[in-house]
Protein backbone atom coordinates (compact mmCIF):
# COMPACT_ATOMS: atom_id res chain seq x y z
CA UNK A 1 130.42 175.48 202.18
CA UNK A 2 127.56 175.87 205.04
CA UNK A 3 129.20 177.36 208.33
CA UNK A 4 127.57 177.56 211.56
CA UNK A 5 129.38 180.54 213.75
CA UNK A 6 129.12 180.65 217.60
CA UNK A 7 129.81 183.56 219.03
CA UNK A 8 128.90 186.31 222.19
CA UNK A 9 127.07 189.19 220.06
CA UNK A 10 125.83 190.14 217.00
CA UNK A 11 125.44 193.65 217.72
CA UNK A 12 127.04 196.52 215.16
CA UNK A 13 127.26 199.29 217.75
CA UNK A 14 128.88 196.86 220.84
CA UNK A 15 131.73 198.78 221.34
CA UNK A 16 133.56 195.78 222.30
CA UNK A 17 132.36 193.33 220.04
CA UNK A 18 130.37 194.99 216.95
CA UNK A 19 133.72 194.54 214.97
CA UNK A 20 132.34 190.74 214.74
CA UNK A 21 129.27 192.24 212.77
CA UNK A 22 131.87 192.57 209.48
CA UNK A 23 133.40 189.34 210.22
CA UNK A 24 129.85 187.97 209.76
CA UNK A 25 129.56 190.18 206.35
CA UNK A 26 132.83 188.57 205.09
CA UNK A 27 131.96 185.43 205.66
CA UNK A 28 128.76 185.42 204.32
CA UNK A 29 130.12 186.82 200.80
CA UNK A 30 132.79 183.26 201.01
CA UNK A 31 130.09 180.60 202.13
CA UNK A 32 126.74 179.48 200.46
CA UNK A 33 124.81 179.85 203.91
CA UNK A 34 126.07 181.40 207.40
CA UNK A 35 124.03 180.54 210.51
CA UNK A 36 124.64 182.18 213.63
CA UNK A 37 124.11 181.15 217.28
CA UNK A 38 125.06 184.04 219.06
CA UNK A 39 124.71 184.59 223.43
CA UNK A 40 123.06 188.34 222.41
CA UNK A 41 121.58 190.05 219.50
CA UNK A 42 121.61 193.50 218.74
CA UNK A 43 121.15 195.73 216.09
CA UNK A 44 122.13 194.04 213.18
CA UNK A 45 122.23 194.16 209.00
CA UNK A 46 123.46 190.99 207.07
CA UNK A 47 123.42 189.27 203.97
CA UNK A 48 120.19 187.29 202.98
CA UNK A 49 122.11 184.05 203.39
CA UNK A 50 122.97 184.89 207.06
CA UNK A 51 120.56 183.40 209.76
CA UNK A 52 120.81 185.15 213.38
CA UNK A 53 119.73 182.73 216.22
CA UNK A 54 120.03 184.56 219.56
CA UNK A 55 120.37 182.86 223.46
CA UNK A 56 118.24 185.62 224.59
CA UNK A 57 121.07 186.89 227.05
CA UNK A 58 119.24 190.61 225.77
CA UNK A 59 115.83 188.99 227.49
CA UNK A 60 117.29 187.76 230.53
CA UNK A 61 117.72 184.11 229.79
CA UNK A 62 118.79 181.88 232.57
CA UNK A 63 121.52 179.62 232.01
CA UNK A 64 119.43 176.72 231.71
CA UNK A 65 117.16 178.65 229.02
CA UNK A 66 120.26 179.33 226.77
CA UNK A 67 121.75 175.82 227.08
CA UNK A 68 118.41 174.48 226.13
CA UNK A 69 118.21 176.89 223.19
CA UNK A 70 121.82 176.15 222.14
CA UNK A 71 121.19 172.40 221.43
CA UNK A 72 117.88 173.18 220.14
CA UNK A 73 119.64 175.85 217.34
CA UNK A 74 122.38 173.46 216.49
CA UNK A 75 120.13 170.14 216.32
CA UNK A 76 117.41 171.99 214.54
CA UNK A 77 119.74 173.86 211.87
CA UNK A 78 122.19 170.92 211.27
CA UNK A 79 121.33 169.99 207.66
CA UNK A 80 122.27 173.96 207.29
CA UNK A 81 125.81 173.39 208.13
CA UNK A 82 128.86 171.37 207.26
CA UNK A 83 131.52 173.01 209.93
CA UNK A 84 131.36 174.95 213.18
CA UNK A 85 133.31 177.73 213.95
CA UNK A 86 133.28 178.77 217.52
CA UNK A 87 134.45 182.51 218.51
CA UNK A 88 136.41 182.48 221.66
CA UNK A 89 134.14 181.02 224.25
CA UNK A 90 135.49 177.56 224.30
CA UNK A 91 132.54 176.51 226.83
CA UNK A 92 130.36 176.03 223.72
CA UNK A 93 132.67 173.51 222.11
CA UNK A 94 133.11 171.26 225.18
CA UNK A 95 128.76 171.53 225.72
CA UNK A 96 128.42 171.09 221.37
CA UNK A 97 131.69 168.85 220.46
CA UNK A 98 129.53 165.44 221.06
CA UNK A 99 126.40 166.95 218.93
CA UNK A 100 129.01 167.87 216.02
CA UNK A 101 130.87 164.79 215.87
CA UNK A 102 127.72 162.75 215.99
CA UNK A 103 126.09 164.57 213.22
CA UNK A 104 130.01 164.21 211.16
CA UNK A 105 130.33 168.38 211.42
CA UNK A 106 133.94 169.53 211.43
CA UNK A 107 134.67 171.44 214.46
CA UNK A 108 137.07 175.12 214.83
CA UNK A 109 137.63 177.46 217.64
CA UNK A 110 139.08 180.80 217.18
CA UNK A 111 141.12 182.23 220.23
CA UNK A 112 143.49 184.94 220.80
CA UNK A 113 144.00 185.38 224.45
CA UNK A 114 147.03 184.98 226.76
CA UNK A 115 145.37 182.84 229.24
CA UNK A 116 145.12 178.87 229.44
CA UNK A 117 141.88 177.60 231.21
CA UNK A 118 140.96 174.37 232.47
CA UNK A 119 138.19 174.78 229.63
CA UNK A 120 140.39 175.57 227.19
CA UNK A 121 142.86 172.69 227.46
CA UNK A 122 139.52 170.09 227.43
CA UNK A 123 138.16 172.09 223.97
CA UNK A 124 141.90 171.36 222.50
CA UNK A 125 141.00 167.61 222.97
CA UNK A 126 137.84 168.72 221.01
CA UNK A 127 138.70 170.42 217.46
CA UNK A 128 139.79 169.45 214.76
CA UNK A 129 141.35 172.88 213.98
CA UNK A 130 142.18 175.89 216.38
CA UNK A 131 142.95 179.18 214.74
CA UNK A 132 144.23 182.05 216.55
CA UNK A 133 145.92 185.74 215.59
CA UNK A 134 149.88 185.17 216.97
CA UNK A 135 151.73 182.47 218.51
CA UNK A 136 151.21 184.42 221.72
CA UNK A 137 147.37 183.93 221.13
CA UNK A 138 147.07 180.11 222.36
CA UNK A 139 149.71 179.36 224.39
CA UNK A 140 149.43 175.74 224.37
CA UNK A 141 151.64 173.28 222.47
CA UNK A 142 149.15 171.80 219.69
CA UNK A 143 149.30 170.50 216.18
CA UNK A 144 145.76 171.75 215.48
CA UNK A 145 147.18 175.32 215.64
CA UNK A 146 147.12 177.56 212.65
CA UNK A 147 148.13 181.12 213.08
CA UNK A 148 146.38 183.75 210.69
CA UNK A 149 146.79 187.35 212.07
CA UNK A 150 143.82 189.51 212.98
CA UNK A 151 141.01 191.06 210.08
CA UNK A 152 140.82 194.48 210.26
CA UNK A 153 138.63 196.53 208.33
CA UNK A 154 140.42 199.18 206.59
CA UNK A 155 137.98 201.01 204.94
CA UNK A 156 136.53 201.55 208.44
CA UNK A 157 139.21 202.62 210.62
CA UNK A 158 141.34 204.81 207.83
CA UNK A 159 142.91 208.41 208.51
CA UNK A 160 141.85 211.87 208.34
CA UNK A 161 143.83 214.71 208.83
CA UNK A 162 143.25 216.83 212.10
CA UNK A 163 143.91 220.17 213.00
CA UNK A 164 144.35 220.12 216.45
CA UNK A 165 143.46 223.24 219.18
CA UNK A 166 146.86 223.10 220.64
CA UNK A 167 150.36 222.06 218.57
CA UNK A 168 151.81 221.82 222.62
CA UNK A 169 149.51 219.30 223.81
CA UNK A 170 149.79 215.48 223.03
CA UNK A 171 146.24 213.79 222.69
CA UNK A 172 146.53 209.87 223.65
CA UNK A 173 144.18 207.22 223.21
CA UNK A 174 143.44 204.19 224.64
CA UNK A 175 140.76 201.92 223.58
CA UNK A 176 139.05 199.11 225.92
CA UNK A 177 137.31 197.93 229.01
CA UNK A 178 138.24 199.43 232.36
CA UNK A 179 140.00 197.09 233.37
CA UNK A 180 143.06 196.15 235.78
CA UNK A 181 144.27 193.50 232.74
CA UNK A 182 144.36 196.81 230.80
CA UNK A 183 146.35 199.00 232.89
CA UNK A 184 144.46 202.07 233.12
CA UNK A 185 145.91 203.46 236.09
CA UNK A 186 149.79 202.84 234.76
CA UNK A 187 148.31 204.84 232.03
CA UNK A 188 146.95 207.70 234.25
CA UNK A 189 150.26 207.82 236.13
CA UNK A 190 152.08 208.97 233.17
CA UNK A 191 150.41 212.30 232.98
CA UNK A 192 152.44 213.31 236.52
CA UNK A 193 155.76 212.90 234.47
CA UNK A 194 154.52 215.38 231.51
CA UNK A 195 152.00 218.19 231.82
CA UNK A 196 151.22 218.38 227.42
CA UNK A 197 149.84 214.66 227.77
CA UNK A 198 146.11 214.83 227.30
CA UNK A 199 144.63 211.14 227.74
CA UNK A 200 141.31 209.85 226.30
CA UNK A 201 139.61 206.86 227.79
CA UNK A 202 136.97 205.11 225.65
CA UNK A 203 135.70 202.12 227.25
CA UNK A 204 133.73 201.44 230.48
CA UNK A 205 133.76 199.27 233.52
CA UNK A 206 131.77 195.77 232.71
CA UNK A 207 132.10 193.91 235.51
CA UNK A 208 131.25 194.37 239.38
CA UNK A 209 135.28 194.15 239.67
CA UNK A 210 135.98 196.54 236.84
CA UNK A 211 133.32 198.54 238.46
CA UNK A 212 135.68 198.70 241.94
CA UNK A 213 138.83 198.76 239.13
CA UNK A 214 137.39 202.38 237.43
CA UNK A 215 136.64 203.88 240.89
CA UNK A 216 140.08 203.47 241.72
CA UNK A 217 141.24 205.12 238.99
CA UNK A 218 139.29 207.78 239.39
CA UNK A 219 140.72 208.13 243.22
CA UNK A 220 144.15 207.97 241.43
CA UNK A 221 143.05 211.01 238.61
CA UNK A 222 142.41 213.33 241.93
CA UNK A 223 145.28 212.45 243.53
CA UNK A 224 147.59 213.12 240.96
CA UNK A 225 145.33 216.70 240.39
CA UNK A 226 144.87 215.37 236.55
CA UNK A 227 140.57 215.69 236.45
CA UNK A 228 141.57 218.44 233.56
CA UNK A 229 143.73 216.07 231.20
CA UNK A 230 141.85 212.59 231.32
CA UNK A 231 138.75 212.52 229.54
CA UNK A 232 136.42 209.66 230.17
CA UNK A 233 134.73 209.41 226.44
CA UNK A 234 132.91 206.29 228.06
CA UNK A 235 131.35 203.14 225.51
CA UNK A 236 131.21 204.60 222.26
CA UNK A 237 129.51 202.29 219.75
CA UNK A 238 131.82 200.68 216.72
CA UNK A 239 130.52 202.81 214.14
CA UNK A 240 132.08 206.15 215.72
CA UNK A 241 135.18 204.68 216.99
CA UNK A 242 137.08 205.38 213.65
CA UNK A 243 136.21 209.33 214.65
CA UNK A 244 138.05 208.50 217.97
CA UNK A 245 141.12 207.53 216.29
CA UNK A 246 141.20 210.55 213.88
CA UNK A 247 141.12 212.83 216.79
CA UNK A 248 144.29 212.22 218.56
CA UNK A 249 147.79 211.90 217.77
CA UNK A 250 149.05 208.43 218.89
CA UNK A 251 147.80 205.19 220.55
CA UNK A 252 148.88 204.33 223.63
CA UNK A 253 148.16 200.24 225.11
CA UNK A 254 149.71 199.07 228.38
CA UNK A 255 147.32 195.81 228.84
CA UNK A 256 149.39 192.65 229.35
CA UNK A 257 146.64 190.21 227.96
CA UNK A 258 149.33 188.49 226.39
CA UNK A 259 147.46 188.27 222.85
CA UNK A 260 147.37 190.83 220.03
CA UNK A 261 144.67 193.33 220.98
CA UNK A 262 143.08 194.24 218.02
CA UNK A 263 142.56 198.21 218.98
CA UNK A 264 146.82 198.21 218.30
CA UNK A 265 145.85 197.32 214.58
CA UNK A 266 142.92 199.83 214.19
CA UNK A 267 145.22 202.36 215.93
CA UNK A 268 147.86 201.99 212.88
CA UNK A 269 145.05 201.69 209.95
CA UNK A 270 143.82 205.07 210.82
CA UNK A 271 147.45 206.24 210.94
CA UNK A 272 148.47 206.59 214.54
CA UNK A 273 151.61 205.57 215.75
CA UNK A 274 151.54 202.85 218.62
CA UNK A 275 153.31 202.57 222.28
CA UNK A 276 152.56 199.37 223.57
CA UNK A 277 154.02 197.32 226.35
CA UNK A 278 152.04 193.99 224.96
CA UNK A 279 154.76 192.07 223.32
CA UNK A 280 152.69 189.71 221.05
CA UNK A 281 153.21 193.49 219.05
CA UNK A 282 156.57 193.11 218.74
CA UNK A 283 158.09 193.57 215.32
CA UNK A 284 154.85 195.03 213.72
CA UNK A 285 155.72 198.40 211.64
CA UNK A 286 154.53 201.62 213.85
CA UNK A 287 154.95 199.91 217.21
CA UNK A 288 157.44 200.76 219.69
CA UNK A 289 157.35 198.45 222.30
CA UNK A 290 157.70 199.47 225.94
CA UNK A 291 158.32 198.14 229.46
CA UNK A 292 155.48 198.95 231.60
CA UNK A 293 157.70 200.03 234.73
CA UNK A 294 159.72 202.47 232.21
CA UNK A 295 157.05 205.55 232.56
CA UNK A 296 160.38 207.88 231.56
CA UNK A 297 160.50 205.45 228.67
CA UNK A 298 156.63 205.54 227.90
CA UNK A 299 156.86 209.47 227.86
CA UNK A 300 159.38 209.71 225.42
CA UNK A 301 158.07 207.61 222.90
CA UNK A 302 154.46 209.49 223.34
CA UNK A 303 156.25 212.45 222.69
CA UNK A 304 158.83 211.02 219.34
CA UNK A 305 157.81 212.28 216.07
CA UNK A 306 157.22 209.89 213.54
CA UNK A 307 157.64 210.67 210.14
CA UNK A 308 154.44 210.61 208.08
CA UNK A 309 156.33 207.91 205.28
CA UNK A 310 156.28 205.59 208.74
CA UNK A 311 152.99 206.02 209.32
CA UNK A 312 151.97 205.39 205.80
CA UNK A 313 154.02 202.17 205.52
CA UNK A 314 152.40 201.08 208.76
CA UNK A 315 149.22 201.47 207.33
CA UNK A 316 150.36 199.85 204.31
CA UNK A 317 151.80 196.89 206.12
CA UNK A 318 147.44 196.35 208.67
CA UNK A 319 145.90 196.31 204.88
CA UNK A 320 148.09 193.76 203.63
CA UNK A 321 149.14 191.26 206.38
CA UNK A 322 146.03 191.82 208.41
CA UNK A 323 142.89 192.89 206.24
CA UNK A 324 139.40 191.13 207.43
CA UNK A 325 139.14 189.73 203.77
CA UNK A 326 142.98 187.75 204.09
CA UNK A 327 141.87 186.55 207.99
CA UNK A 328 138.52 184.79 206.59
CA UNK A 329 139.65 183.40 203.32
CA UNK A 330 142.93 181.61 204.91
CA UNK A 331 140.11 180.23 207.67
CA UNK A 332 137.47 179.09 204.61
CA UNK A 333 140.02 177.71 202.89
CA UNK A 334 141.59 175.71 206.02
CA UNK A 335 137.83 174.49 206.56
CA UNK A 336 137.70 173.01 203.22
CA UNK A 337 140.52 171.29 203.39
């Protein structure tokens, strides 16, 4: 098979986004030649059989440059593909869909978000297949839906045992944009209720309103008196975020996105335990599950012991439900089909 991938960056330290650089390895190992159309490129090393075709979004393309150069990638490169496989931003399928069905290409979008766009219900019309991580990740009623968990790699985010400066304080992680959608603050707030809780931030503003969203967390961290038990780690590219994980002693994730985030599954391959208020989490092994208005609830479970035979089963459960290898065979295959 011949895939052609659409997605925002090809960039293996993107903080955000460089997880996508593995996908990209994966694939190229199960198809006979991957080309890539991606909005940014960045540092990057793949596979021989892997073409990179960038949008120039790292030059400072307009909009109208990076449309043109969109249909100029896919017309130029379409005896190099039999299927399309479009990563999240369903804009590309509505402005490609014609292209593809003209040229007889079989058409995919993956999505895992909790929101339903006007976009998103006209790309539905579109595909032939949509493949997302739970049935929380579309929310739309639609025959074309397969559901096929997340792809962690977890040879990359695995434990290490830490000996940590002080057995009375609780380090907590959270991983992501600063972001309202990701509760920050509710996360900050928790720190008045228990003086061992030290919390680590990695993640920065992107956005002029998550910009206006991280200043007023800040304004919160000195009203509360808590400069002395947040630490802002900031972006921190993909290849050290494993380290980040090692260093703490559970995962804490209060955004209400409304899809799986993925940070909940690298949290339990590198053996943290998990307190999450995102319910598409519910039932997974290592995840309590929390109301966000309980912050007497959210303490408590920061501060539960959990045996290390839970922890390892957790673990057990991301490699073998979840692995990157199981997510892009059961999509290959469903291209074939």
């Amino acid at each position: 098979m011949k895939l052609l991938i659409i997605t925002q960056k090809v960039n293996k330290n993107d903080q955000i986004l460089g997880f996508f650089h593995a996908w990209l390895e994966e694939f190229s190992k199960q198809v006979e030649q991957l080309t890539v159309v991606c909005l940014e490129e960045g540092k990057h090393d793949l596979p021989s059989n892997v073409k990179v075709y960038s949008l120039k979004k790292e030059d400072g393309s307009s909009k109208l440059k990076r449309v043109i150069l969109f249909y100029k990638y896919i017309f130029k490169e379409r005896r190099n593909y039999d299927h399309v496989f479009v990563h999240m931003n369903q804009i590309y399928i509505i402005l490609g869909s014609l292209v593809w069905k003209l040229f007889g290409k079989r058409v995919s979008l993956w999505y895992a978000h909790g929101s339903v766009s006007f976009s998103l219900k006209i790309a539905e019309k579109m595909v032939d297949i949509i493949f997302t991580s739970t049935e929380k990740g579309f929310r739309m009623v639609s025959d074309k839906k397969h559901i096929v968990g997340q792809g962690i790699d977890a040879n990359h985010f695995s434990p290490k045992k830490q000996e940590f400066e002080n057995k009375y304080e609780i380090n907590v992680l959270t991983v992501g944009r600063i972001s309202e959608v990701k509760n920050i603050a509710a996360s900050i707030a928790l720190l008045k209720n228990s003086e061992s809780i030290i919390l680590h931030l990695v993640g920065d503003a992107v956005t002029s309103k998550d910009v206006a969203y991280k200043q007023q967390c800040i304004d919160l961290v000195n009203k509360l008196h808590v400069s002395d038990r947040v630490i802002w780690h900031g972006t921190v590219p993909y290849s050290n975020l494993p380290r980040m994980y090692q260093q703490v002693e559970i995962f804490l994730n209060l955004s209400n996105t409304g899809s799986l985030d993925k940070t909940i599954l690298e949290a339990l391959s590198s053996g943290l335990p998990v307190v999450t208020c995102n319910d598409a989490a519910k039932g997974i092994l290592g995840v309590t599950l929390v109301n966000l208005d309980d912050s007497e609830r959210i303490v408590n479970a920061i501060k539960q012991d959990t045996a290390d035979a839970a922890i390892q089963a957790a673990r057990e459960n991301i490699i073998y439900n979840y692995s990157l290898v199981g997510l892009v065979t059961k999509i290959t295959q469903k291209l074939q089909k």
